[in-house]
Protein backbone atom coordinates (compact mmCIF):
# COMPACT_ATOMS: atom_id res chain seq x y z
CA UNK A 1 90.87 119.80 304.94
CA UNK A 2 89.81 120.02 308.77
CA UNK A 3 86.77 118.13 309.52
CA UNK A 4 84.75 121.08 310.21
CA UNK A 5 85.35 122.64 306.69
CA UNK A 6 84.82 119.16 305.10
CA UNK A 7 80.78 119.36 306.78
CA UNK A 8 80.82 122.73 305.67
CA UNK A 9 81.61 121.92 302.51
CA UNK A 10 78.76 119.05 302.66
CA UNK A 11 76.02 121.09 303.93
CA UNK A 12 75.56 122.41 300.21
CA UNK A 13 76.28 119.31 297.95
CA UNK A 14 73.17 117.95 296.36
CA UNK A 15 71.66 114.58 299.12
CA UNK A 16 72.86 111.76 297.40
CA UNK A 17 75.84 112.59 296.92
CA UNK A 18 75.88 114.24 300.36
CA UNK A 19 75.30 111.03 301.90
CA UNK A 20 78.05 109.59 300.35
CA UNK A 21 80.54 111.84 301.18
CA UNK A 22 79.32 111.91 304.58
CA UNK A 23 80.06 107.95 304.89
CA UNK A 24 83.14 108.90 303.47
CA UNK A 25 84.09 111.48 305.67
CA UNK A 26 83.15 109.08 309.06
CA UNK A 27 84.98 106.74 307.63
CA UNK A 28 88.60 108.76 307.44
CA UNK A 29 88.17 110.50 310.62
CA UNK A 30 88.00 109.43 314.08
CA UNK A 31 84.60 110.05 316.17
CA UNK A 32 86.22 111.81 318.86
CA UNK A 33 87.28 114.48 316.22
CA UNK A 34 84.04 114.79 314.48
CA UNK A 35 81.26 113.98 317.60
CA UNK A 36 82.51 117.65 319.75
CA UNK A 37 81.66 119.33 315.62
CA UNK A 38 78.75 117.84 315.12
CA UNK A 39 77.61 118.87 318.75
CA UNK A 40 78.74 122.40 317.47
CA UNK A 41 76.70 122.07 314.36
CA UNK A 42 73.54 121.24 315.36
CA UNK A 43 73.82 124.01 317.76
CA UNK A 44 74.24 126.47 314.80
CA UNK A 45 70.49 127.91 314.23
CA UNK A 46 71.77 129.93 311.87
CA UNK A 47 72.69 127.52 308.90
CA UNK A 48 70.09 125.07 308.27
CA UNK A 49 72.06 123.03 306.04
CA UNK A 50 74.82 122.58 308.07
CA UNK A 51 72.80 121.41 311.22
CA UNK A 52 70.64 119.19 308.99
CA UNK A 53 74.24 117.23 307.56
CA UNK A 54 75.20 116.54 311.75
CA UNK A 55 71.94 115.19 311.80
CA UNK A 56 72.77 112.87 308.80
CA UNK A 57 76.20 112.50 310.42
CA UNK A 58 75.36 111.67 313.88
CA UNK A 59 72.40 108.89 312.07
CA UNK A 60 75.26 107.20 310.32
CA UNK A 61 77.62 107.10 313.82
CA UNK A 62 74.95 104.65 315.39
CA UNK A 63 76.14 103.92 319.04
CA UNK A 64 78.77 106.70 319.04
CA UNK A 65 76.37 109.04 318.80
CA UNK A 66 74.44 108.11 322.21
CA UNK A 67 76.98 110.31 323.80
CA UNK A 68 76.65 113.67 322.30
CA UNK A 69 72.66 112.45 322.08
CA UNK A 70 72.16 111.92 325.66
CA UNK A 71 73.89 115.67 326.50
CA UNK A 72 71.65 117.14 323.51
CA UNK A 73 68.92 115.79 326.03
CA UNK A 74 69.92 116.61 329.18
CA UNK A 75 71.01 120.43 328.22
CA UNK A 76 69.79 121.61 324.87
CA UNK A 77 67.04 124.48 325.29
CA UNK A 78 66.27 123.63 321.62
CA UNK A 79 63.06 121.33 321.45
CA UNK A 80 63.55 120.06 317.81
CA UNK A 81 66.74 118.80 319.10
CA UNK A 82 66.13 117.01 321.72
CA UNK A 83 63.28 115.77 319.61
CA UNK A 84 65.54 114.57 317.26
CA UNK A 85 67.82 113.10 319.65
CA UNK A 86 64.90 111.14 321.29
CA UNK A 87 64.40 109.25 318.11
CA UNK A 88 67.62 108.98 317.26
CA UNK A 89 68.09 106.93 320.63
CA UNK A 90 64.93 105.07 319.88
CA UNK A 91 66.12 103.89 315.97
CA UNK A 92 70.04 103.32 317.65
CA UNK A 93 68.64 101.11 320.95
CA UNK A 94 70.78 102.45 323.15
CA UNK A 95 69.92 101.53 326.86
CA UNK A 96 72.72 103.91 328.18
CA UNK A 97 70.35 106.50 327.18
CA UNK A 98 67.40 105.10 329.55
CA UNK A 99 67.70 107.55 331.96
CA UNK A 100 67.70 110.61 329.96
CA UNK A 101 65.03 109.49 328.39
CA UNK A 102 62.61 108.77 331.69
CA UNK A 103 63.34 112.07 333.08
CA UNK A 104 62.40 114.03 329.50
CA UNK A 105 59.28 111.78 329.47
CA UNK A 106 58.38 113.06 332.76
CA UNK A 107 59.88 116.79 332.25
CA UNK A 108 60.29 117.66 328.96
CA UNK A 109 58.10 120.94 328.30
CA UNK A 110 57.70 119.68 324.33
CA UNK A 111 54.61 117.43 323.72
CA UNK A 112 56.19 116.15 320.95
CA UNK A 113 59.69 115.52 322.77
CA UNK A 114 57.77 114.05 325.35
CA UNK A 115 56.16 111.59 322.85
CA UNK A 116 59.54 110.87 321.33
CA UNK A 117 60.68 109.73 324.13
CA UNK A 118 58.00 107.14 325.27
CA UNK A 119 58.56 105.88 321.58
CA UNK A 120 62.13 105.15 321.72
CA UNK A 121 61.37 103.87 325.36
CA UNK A 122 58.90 101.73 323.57
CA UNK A 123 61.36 100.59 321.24
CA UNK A 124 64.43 100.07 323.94
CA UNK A 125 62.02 97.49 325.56
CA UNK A 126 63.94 97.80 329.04
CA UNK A 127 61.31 96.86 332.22
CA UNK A 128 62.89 99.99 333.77
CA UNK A 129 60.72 102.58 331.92
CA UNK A 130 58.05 101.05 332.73
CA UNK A 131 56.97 102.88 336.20
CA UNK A 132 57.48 106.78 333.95
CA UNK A 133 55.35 104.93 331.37
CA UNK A 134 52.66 104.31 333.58
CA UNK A 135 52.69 107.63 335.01
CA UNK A 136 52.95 108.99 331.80
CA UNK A 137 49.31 107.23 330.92
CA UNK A 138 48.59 110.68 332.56
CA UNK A 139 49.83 113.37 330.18
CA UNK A 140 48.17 114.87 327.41
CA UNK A 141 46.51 112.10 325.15
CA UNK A 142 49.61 112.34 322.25
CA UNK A 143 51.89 111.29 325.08
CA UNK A 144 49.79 108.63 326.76
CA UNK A 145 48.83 107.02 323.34
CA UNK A 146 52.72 106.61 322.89
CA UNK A 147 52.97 105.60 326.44
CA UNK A 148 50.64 103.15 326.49
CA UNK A 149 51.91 101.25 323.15
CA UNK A 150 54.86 101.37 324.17
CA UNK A 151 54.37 99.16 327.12
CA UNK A 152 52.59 96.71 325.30
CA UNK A 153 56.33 96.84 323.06
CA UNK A 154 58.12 96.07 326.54
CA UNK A 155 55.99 93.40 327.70
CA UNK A 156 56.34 91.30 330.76
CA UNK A 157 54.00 90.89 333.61
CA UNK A 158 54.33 94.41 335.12
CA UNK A 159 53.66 95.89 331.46
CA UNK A 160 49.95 93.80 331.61
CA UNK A 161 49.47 94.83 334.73
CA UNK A 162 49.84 98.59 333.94
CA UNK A 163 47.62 98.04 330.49
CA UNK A 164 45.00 96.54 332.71
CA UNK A 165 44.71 99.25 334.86
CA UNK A 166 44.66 101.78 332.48
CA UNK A 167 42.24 99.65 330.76
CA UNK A 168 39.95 99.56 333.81
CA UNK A 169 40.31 103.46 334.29
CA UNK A 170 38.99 103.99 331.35
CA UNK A 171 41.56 106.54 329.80
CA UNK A 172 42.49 104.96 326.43
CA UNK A 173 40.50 101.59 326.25
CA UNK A 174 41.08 101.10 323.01
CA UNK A 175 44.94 101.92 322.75
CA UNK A 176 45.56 99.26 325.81
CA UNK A 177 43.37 96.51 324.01
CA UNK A 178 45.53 97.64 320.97
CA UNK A 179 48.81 97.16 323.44
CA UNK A 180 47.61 94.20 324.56
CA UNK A 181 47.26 93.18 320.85
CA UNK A 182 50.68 93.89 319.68
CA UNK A 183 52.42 92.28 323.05
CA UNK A 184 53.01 88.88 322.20
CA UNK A 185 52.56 87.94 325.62
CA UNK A 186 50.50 85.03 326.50
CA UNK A 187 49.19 86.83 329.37
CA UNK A 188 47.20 88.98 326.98
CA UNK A 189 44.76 86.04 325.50
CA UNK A 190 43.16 85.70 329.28
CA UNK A 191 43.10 89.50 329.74
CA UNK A 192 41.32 89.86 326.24
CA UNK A 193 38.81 87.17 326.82
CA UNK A 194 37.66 88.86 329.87
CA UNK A 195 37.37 92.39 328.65
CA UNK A 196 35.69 90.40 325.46
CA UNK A 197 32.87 89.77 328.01
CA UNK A 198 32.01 93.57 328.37
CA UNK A 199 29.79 93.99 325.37
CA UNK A 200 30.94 97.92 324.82
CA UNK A 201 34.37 95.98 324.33
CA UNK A 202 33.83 92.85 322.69
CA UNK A 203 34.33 94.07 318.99
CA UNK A 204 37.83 95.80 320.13
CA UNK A 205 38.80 92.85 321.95
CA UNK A 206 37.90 89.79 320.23
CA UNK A 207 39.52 91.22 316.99
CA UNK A 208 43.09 91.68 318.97
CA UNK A 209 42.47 88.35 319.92
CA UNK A 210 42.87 86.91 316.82
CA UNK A 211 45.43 89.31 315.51
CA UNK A 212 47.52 88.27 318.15
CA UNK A 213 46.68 84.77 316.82
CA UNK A 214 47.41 85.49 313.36
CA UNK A 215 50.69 88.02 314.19
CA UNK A 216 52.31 85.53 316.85
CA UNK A 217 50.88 82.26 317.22
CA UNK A 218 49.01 82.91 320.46
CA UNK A 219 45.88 80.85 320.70
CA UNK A 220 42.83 80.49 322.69
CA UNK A 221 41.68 76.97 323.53
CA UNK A 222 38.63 76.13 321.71
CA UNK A 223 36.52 76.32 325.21
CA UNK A 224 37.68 79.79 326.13
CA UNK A 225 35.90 81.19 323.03
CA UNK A 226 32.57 79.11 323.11
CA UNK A 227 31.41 82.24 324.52
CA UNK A 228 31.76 84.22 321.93
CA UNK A 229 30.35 81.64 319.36
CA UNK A 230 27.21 84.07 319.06
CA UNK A 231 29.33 86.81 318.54
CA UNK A 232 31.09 85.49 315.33
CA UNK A 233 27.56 84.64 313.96
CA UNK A 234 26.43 87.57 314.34
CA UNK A 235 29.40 89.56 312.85
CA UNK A 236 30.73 87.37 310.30
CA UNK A 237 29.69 90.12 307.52
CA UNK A 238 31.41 92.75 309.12
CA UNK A 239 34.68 91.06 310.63
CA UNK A 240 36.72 88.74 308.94
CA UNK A 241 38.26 88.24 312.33
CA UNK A 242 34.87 86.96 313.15
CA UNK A 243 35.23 84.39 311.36
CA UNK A 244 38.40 83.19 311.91
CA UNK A 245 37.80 82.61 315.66
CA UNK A 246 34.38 81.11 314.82
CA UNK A 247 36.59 78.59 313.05
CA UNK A 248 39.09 78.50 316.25
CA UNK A 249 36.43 77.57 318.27
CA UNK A 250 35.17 74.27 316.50
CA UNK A 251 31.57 74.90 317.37
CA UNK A 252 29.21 72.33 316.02
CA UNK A 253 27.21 75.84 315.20
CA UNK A 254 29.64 77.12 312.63
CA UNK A 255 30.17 74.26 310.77
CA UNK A 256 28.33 75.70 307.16
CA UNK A 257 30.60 78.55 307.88
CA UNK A 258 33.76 76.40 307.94
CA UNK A 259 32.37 74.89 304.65
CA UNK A 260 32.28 78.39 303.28
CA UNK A 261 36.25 79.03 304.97
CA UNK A 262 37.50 76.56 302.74
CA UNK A 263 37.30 78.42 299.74
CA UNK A 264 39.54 80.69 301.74
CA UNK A 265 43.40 80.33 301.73
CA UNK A 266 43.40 82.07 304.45
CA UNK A 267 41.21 80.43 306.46
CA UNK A 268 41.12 77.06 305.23
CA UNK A 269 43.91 75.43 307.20
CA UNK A 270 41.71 76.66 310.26
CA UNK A 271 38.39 75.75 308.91
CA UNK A 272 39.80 72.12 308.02
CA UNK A 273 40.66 71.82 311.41
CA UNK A 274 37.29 72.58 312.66
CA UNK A 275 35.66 70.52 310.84
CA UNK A 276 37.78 67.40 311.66
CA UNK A 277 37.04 68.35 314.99
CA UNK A 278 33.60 67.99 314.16
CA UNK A 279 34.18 64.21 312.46
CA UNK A 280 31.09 62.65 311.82
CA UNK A 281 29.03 65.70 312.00
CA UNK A 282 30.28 67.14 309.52
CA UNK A 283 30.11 64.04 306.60
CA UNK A 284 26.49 64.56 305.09
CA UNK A 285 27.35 68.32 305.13
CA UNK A 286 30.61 67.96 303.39
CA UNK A 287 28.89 65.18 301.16
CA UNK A 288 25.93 68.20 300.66
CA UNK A 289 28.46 70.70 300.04
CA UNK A 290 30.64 68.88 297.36
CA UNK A 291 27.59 68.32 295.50
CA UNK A 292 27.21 71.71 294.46
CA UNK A 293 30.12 72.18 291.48
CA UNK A 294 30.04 76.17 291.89
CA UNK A 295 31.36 76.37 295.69
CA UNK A 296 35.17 76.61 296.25
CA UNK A 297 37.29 74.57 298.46
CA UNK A 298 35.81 71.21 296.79
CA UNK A 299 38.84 69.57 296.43
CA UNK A 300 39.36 69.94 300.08
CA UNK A 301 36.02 68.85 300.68
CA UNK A 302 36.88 65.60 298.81
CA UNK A 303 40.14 64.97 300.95
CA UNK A 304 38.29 65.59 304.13
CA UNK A 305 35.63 62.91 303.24
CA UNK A 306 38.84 60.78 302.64
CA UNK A 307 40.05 61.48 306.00
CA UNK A 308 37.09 60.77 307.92
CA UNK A 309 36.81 57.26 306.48
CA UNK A 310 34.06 58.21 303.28
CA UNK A 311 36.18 56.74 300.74
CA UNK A 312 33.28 54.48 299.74
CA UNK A 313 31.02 57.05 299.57
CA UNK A 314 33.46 59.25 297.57
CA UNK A 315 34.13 56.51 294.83
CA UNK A 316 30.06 56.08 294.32
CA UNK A 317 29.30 59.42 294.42
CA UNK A 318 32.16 61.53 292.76
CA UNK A 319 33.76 59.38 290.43
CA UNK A 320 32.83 60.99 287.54
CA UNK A 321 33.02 64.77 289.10
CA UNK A 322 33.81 67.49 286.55
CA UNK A 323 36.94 68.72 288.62
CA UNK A 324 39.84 67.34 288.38
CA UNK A 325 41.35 67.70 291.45
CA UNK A 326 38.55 66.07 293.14
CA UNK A 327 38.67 62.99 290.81
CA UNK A 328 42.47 62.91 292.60
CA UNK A 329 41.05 62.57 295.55
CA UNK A 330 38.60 60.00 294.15
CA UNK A 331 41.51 58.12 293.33
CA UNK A 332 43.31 58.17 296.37
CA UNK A 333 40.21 57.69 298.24
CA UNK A 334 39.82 54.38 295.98
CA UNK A 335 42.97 53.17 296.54
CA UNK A 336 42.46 52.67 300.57
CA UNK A 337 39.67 50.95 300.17
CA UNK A 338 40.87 47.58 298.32
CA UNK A 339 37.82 46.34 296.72
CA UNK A 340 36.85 44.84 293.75
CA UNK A 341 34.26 47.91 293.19
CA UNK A 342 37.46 50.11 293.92
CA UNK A 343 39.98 48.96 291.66
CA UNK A 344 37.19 49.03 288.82
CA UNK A 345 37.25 52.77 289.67
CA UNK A 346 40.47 53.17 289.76
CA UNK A 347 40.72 51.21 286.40
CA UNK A 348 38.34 54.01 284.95
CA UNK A 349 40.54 56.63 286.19
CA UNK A 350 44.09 55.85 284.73
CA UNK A 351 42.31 56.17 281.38
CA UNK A 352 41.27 59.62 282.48
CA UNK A 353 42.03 62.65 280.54
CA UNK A 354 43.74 64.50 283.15
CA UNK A 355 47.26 62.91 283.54
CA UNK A 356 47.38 63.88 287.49
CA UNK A 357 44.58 62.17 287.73
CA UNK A 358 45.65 59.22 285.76
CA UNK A 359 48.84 58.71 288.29
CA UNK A 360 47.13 59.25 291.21
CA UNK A 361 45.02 56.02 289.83
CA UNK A 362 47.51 54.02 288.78
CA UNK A 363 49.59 54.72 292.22
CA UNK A 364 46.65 53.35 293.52
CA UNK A 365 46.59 50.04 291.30
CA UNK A 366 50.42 49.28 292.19
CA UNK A 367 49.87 49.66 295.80
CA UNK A 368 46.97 47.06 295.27
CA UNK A 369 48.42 44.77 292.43
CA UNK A 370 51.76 45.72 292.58
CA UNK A 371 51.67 46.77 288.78
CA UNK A 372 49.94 48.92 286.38
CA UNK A 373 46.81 47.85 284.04
């Protein structure tokens, strides 16, 4: 059976088995056979089904499909086409379909085609498309939108530069804070912090700031958002992200919020840090704090206190506490300090119910008597 008849002969088998015929098929014959068909195919406006299995076709050819992909382009008067073909090139990454794709960015008379290809530009992430981008910040807003993300994609110096400005024009503000957010580029934490210091664009800003934290590890220095301290107060109802850089910051001013963040697993790693920052500042708040049984992140509470050299206070205070976990820490807290008053606690505690509790203690004892009671 010709190849031709055998996509024929596809075009009205139910999809899933379509599909794997169609693997089948590529697989037997030769792409130079099938690509000038499938060309042929899609051109056929006639049969729907038959144009919609060289779609599947071309998909499943990958890179030896840019050819026939980059002509549907350049020459076909059909718009869903060369819509199709813009993603296409977009999901495949071809950059030997770059310059097809500027000029129908710039001259496609399809919206929609146009948007495709700023996409797939977006996606290619090739500093070359980045001048047709710009200029293409200038086209009707479904085109700019896709244009302007798609530079943030790309990335790079020139990329920031062209977000800025389009920032600063005031076309789609919150699309280029949005670029800026998805960029990865370190570039972008400076750039946010200033446009955080416009109060119509704080909110936008300061939350890309810490999605960029939270998406790729990109972090403001403590300093650089003191600033905004008053902003995360103020917020802290509304915007989790509010919280999360009030934690960044290690203002003295957040500290019952970091409290509050440690009952957060989310959070907490942050809002440990902040309050070791903090060091002795934060004891008789932590000791406050782990008073009250019903507030979360108490274990936490106990290691920190452990940390910032409050074992003593720990073993008088807690040693009897009605979690568990913090009795651990009790016990490990005990075991530093090496006195008499110490190893009576820790005595108490390998007779404790709870049998983590009960090794933690008599870890402790070994490390001080070098055996078990």
């Amino acid at each position: 059976m010709s190849a031709l008849a055998a996509l024929k002969r596809l075009a009205g088998t139910p999809p899933l088995r379509r599909q794997v015929e169609l693997r089948e098929l590529l697989r037997q014959k030769e792409a130079s056979e099938l690509l000038p068909l499938l060309k042929a195919a899609l051109a056929d406006e006639e049969d729907a089904s038959l144009r919609n299995t060289a779609m599947e076709a071309l998909k499943c050819l990958g890179q030896e499909a840019v050819p026939v992909l980059r002509s549907i382009l350049q020459g076909s008067r059909d718009g869903e086409l060369r819509l199709f073909a813009a993603q296409l090139l977009g999901e495949i990454g071809s950059e030997r379909a770059l310059p097809e794709l500027i000029a129908n960015l710039k001259e496609d008379p399809h919206v929609n085609v146009r948007a495709a290809c700023a996409e797939a530009l977006g996606k290619l992430r090739h500093p070359k498309a980045l001048q047709g981008l710009r200029q293409a910040t200038r086209d009707e807003p479904w085109v700019a939108m896709a244009a302007v993300h798609a530079m943030g994609q790309i990335g790079g110096p020139e990329a920031l530069k062209h977000i800025k400005e389009v920032i600063e024009e005031g076309l789609y503000v919150e699309m280029g804070i949005a670029a800026l957010r998805d960029s990865a580029m370190p570039e972008a934490l400076e750039l946010l912090l200033r446009l955080a210091q416009q109060a119509h664009l704080a909110d936008a800003s300061l939350q890309a700031l810490a999605e960029l934290f939270l998406t790729h590890g990109l972090r403001p220095s403590p300093q650089a958002l003191r600033p905004f301290v008053p902003w995360c107060l103020r917020n802290l109802q509304e915007h989790k992200a509010a919280l999360l850089l009030l934690c960044l910051s290690q203002s003295e001013q957040g500290l019952p919020h970091y409290l509050q963040a440690l009952g957060d697993e989310e959070l907490q790693e942050h809002a440990l840090e902040a309050l070791l920052s903090l060091r002795k500042k934060a004891v008789v708040p932590l000791i406050e704090a782990l008073k009250d049984t019903s507030r979360a992140g108490r274990p936490l509470m106990a290691k920190l206190l452990g940390i910032l050299g409050e074992a003593e206070v720990l073993v008088r205070k807690f040693l009897q506490d009605e979690d568990p976990e913090v009795r651990v820490e009790v016990a490990l807290a005990a075991a530093e300090l090496k006195r008499p008053e110490a190893l009576r606690a820790l005595q108490r505690l390998a007779r404790d119910p709870v049998e983590e509790v009960r090794q933690a203690a008599l870890l402790g004892l070994k490390e001080a008597h070098g055996e078990a009671p």
